[in-house]
N, C-alpha and C. Protein backbone atom coordinates (compact mmCIF):
# COMPACT_ATOMS: atom_id res chain seq x y z
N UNK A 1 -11.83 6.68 -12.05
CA UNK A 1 -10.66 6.04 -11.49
C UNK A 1 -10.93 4.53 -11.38
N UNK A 2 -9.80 3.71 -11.84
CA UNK A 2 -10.06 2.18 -12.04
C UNK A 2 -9.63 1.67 -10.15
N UNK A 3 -10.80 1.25 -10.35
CA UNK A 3 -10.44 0.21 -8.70
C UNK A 3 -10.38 -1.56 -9.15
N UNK A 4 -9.77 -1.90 -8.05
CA UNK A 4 -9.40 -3.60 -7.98
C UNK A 4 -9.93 -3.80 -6.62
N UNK A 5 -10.13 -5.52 -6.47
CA UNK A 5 -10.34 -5.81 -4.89
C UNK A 5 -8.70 -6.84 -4.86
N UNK A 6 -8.63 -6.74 -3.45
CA UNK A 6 -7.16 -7.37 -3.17
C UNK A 6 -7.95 -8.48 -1.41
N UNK A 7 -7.57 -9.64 -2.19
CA UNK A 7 -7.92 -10.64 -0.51
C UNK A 7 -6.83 -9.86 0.49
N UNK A 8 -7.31 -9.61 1.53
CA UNK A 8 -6.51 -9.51 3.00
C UNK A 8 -7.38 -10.58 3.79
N UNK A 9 -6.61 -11.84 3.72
CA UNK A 9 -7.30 -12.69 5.20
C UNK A 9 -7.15 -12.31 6.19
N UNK A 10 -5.29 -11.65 6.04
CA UNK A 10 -5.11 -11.38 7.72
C UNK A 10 -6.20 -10.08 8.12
N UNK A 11 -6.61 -9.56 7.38
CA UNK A 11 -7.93 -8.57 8.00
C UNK A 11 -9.43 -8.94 7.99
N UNK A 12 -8.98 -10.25 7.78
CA UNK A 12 -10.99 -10.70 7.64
C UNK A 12 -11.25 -10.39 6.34
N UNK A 13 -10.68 -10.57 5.45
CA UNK A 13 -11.64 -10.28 3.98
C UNK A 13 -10.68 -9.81 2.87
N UNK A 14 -11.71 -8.97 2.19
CA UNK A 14 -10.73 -8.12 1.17
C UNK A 14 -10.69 -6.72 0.97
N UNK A 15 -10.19 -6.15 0.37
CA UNK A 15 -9.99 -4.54 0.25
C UNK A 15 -10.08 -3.91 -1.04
N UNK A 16 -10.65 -2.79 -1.25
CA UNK A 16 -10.74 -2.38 -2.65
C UNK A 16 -9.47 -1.38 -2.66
N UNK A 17 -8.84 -0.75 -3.58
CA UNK A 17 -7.93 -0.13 -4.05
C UNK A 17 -8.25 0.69 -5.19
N UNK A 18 -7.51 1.90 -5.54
CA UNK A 18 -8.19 2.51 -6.62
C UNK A 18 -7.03 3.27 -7.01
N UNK A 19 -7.06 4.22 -8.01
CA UNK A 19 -5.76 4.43 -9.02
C UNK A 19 -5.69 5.82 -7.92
N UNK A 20 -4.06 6.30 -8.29
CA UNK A 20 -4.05 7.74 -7.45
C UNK A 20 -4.45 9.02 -8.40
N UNK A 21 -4.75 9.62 -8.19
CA UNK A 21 -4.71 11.23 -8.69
C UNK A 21 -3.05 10.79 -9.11
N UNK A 22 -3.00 11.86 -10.84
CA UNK A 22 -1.71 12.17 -10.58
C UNK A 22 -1.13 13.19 -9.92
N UNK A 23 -1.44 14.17 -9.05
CA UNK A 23 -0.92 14.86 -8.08
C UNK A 23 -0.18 14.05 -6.52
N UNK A 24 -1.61 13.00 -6.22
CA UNK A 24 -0.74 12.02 -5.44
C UNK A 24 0.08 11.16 -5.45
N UNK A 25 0.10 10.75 -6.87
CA UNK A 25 1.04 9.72 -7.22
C UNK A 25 2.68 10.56 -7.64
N UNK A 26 2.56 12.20 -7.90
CA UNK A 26 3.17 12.88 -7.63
C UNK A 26 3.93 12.87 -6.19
N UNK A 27 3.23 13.12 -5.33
CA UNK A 27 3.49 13.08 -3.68
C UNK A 27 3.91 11.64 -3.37
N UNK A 28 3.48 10.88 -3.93
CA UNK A 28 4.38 9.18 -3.37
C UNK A 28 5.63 8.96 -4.04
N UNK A 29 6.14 9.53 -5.15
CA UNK A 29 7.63 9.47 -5.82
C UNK A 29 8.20 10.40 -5.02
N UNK A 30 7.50 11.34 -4.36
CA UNK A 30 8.74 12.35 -3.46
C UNK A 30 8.73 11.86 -2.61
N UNK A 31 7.61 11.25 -1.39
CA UNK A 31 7.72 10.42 -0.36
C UNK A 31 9.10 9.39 -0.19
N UNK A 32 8.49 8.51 -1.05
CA UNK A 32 9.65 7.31 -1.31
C UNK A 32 10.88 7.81 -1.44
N UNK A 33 10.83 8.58 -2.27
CA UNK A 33 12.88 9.03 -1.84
C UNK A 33 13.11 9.22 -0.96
N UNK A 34 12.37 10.30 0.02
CA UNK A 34 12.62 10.79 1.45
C UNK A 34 12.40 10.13 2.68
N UNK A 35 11.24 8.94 2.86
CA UNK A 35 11.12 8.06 3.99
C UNK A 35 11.90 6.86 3.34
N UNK A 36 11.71 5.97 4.72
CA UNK A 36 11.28 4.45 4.93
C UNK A 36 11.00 3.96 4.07
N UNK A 37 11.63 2.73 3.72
CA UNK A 37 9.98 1.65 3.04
C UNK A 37 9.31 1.44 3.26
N UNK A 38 8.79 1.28 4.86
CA UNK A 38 7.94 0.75 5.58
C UNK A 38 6.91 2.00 5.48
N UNK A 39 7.15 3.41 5.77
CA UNK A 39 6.32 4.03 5.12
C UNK A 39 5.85 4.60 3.86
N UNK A 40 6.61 4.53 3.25
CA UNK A 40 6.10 4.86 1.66
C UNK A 40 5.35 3.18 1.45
N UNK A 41 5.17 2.27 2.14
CA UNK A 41 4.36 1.51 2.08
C UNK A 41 3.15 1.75 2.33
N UNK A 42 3.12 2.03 3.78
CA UNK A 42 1.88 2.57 4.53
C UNK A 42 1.46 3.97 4.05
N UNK A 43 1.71 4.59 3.32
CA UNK A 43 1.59 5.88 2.89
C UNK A 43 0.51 5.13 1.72
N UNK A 44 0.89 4.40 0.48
CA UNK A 44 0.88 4.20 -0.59
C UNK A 44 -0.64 3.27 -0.14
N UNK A 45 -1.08 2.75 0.85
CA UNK A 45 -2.09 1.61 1.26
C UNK A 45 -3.12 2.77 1.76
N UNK A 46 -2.65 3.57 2.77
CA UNK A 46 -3.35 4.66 3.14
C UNK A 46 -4.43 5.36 1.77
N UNK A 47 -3.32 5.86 1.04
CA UNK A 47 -3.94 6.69 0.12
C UNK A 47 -4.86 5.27 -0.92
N UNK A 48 -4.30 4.61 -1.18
CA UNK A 48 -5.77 3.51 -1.91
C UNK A 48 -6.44 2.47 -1.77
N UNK A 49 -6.55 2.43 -0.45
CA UNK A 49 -7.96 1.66 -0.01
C UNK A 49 -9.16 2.43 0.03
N UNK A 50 -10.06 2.03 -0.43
CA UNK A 50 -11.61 2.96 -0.45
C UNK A 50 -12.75 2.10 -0.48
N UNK A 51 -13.73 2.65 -0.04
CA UNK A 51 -14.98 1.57 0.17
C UNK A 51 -15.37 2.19 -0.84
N UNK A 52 -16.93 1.04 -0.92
CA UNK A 52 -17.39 1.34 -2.30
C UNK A 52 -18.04 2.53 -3.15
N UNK A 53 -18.18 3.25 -2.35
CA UNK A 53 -18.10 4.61 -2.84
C UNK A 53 -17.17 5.44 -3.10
N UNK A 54 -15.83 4.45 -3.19
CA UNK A 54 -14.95 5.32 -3.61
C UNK A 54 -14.36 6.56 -2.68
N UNK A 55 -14.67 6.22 -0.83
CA UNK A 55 -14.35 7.32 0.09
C UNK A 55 -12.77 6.37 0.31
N UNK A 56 -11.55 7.37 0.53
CA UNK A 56 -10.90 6.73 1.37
C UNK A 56 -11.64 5.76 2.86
N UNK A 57 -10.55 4.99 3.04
CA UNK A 57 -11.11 4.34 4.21
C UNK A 57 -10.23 4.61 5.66
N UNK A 58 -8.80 4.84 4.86
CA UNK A 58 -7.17 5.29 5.85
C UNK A 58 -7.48 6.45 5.63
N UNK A 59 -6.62 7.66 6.55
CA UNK A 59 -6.65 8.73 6.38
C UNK A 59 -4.79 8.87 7.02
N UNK A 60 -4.42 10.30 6.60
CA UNK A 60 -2.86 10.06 6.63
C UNK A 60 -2.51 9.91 7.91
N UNK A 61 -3.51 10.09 8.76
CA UNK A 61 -3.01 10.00 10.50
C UNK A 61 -3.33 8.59 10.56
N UNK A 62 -3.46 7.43 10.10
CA UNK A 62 -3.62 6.09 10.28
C UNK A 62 -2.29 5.46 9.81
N UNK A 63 -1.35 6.29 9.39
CA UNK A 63 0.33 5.75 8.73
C UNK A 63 0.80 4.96 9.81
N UNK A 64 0.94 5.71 11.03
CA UNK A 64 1.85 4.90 11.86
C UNK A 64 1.00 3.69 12.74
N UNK A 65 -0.65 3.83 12.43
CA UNK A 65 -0.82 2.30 12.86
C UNK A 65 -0.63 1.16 11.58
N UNK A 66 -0.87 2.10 10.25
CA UNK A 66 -1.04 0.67 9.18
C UNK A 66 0.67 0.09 9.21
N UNK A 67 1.62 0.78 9.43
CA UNK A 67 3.11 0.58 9.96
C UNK A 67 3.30 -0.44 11.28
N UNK A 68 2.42 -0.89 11.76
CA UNK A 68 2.10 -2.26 12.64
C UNK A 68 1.48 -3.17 12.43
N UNK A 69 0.49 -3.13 10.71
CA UNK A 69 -0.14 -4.10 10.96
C UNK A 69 0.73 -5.01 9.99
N UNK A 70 -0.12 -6.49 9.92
CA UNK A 70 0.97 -7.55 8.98
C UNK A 70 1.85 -7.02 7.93
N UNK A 71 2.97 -7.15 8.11
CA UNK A 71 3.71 -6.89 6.49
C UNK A 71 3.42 -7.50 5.91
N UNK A 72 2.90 -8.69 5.40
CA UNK A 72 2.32 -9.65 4.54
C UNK A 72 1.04 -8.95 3.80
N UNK A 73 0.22 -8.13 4.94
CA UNK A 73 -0.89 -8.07 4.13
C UNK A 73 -0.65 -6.26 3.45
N UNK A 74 -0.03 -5.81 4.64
CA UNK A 74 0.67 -4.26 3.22
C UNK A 74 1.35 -4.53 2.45
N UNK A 75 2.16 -5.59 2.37
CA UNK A 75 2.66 -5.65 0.95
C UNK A 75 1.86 -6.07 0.00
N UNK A 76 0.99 -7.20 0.35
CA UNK A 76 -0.27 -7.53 -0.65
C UNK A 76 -0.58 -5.85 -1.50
N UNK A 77 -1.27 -5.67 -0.58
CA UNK A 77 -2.06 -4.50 -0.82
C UNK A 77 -0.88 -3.63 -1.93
N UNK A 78 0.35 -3.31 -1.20
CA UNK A 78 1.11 -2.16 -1.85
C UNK A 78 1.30 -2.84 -3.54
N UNK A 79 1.69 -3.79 -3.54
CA UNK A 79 2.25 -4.67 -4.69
C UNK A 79 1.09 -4.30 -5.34
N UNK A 80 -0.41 -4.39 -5.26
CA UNK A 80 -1.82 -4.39 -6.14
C UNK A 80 -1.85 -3.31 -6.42
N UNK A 81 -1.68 -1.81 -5.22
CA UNK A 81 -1.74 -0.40 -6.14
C UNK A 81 -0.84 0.11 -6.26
N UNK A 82 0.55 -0.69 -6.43
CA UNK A 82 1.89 -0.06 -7.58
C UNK A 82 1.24 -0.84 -9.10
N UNK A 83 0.82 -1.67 -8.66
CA UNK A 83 1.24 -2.14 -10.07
C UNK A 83 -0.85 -1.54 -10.78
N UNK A 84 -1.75 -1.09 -10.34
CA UNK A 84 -2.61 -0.61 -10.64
C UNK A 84 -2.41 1.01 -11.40
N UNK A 85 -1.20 2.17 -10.65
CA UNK A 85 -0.59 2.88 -10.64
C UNK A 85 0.40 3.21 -12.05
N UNK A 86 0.97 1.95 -11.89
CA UNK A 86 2.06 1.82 -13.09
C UNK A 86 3.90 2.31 -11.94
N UNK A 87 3.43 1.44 -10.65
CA UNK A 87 4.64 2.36 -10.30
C UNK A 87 5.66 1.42 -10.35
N UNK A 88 6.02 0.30 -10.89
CA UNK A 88 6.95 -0.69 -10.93
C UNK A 88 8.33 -0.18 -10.98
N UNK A 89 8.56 1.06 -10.76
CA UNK A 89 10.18 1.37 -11.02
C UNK A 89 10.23 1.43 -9.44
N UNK A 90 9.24 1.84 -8.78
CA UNK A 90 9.08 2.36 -7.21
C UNK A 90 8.45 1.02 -6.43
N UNK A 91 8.24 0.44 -7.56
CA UNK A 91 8.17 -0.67 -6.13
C UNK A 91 9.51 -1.91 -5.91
N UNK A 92 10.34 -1.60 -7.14
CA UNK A 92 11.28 -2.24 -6.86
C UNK A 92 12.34 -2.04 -5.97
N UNK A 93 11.97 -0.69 -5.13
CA UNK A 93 12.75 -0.09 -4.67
C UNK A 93 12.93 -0.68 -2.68
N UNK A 94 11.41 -1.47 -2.59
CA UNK A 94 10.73 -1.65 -1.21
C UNK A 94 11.56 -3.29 -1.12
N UNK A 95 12.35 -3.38 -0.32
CA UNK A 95 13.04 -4.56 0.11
C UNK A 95 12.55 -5.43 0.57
N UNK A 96 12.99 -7.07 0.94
CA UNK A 96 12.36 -8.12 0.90
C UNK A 96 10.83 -8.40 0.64
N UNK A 97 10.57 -7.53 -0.42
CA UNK A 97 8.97 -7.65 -0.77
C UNK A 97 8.75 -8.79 -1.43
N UNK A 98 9.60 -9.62 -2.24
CA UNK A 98 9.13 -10.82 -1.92
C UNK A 98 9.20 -12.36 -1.14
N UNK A 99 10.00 -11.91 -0.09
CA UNK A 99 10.37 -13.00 0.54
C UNK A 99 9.66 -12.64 1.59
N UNK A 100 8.48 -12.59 2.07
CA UNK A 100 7.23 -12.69 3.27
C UNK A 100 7.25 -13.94 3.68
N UNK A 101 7.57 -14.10 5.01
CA UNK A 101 7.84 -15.51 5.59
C UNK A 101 6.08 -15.83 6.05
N UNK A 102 5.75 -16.95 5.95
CA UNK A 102 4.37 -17.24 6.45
C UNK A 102 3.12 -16.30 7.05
N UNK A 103 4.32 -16.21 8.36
CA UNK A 103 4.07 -15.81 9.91
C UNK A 103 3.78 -14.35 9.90
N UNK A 104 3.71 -13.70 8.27
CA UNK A 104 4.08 -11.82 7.80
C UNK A 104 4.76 -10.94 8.52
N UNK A 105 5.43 -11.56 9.30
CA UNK A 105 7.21 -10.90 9.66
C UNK A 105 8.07 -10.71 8.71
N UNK A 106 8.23 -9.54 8.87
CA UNK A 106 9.31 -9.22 8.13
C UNK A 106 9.67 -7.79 7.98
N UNK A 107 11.09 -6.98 8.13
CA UNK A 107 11.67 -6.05 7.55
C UNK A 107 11.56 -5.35 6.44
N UNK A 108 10.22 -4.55 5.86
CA UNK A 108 10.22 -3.72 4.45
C UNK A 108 11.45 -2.65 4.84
């Protein structure tokens, strides 16, 4: 599985990311129809951040805190493993993703 690193300042550093299973990337096209943006965001960050061994680092009970942290820096993140993914039809779908005001306020 191909991994990338993605800067998160607002977390102190950076983050690795890695491609989904297609079974999960299965489970995030059904997600996304059925939630939020805000969680099929946090869903989609959850499932591919991994340290360097390639362990997850989120686990799915961490959704509703990564759903508080900067929108600036989950969208970073989400934008790096849609487009690692190939999910560009699904990420066009996540609203004001590119208009992140400074301050990473904002409404996904």
């Amino acid at each position: 599985m191909r991994t990338e690193t993605v800067e998160v300042p607002e977390w102190g550093g950076e983050i690795r990311i890695r491609e989904l299973t297609a079974r999960r990337r299965s489970e995030f096209e059904k997600l996304a129809e059925q939630h939020g943006d805000d969680y099929a965001v946090a869903w989609l960050v959850a499932e591919s951040c991994v340290d360097e061994a390639g362990q997850r680092i989120f686990s799915q009970e961490d959704i509703e805190a990564l759903r508080e942290k900067s929108a600036a820096a989950l969208l970073r993140i989400f934008h790096q493993a849609a487009q690692i993914n190939n999910l560009g039809n699904l990420e066009s779908t996540v609203k004001n993703s590119e208009a992140t005001p400074a301050d990473g306020s904002c409404s996904i």
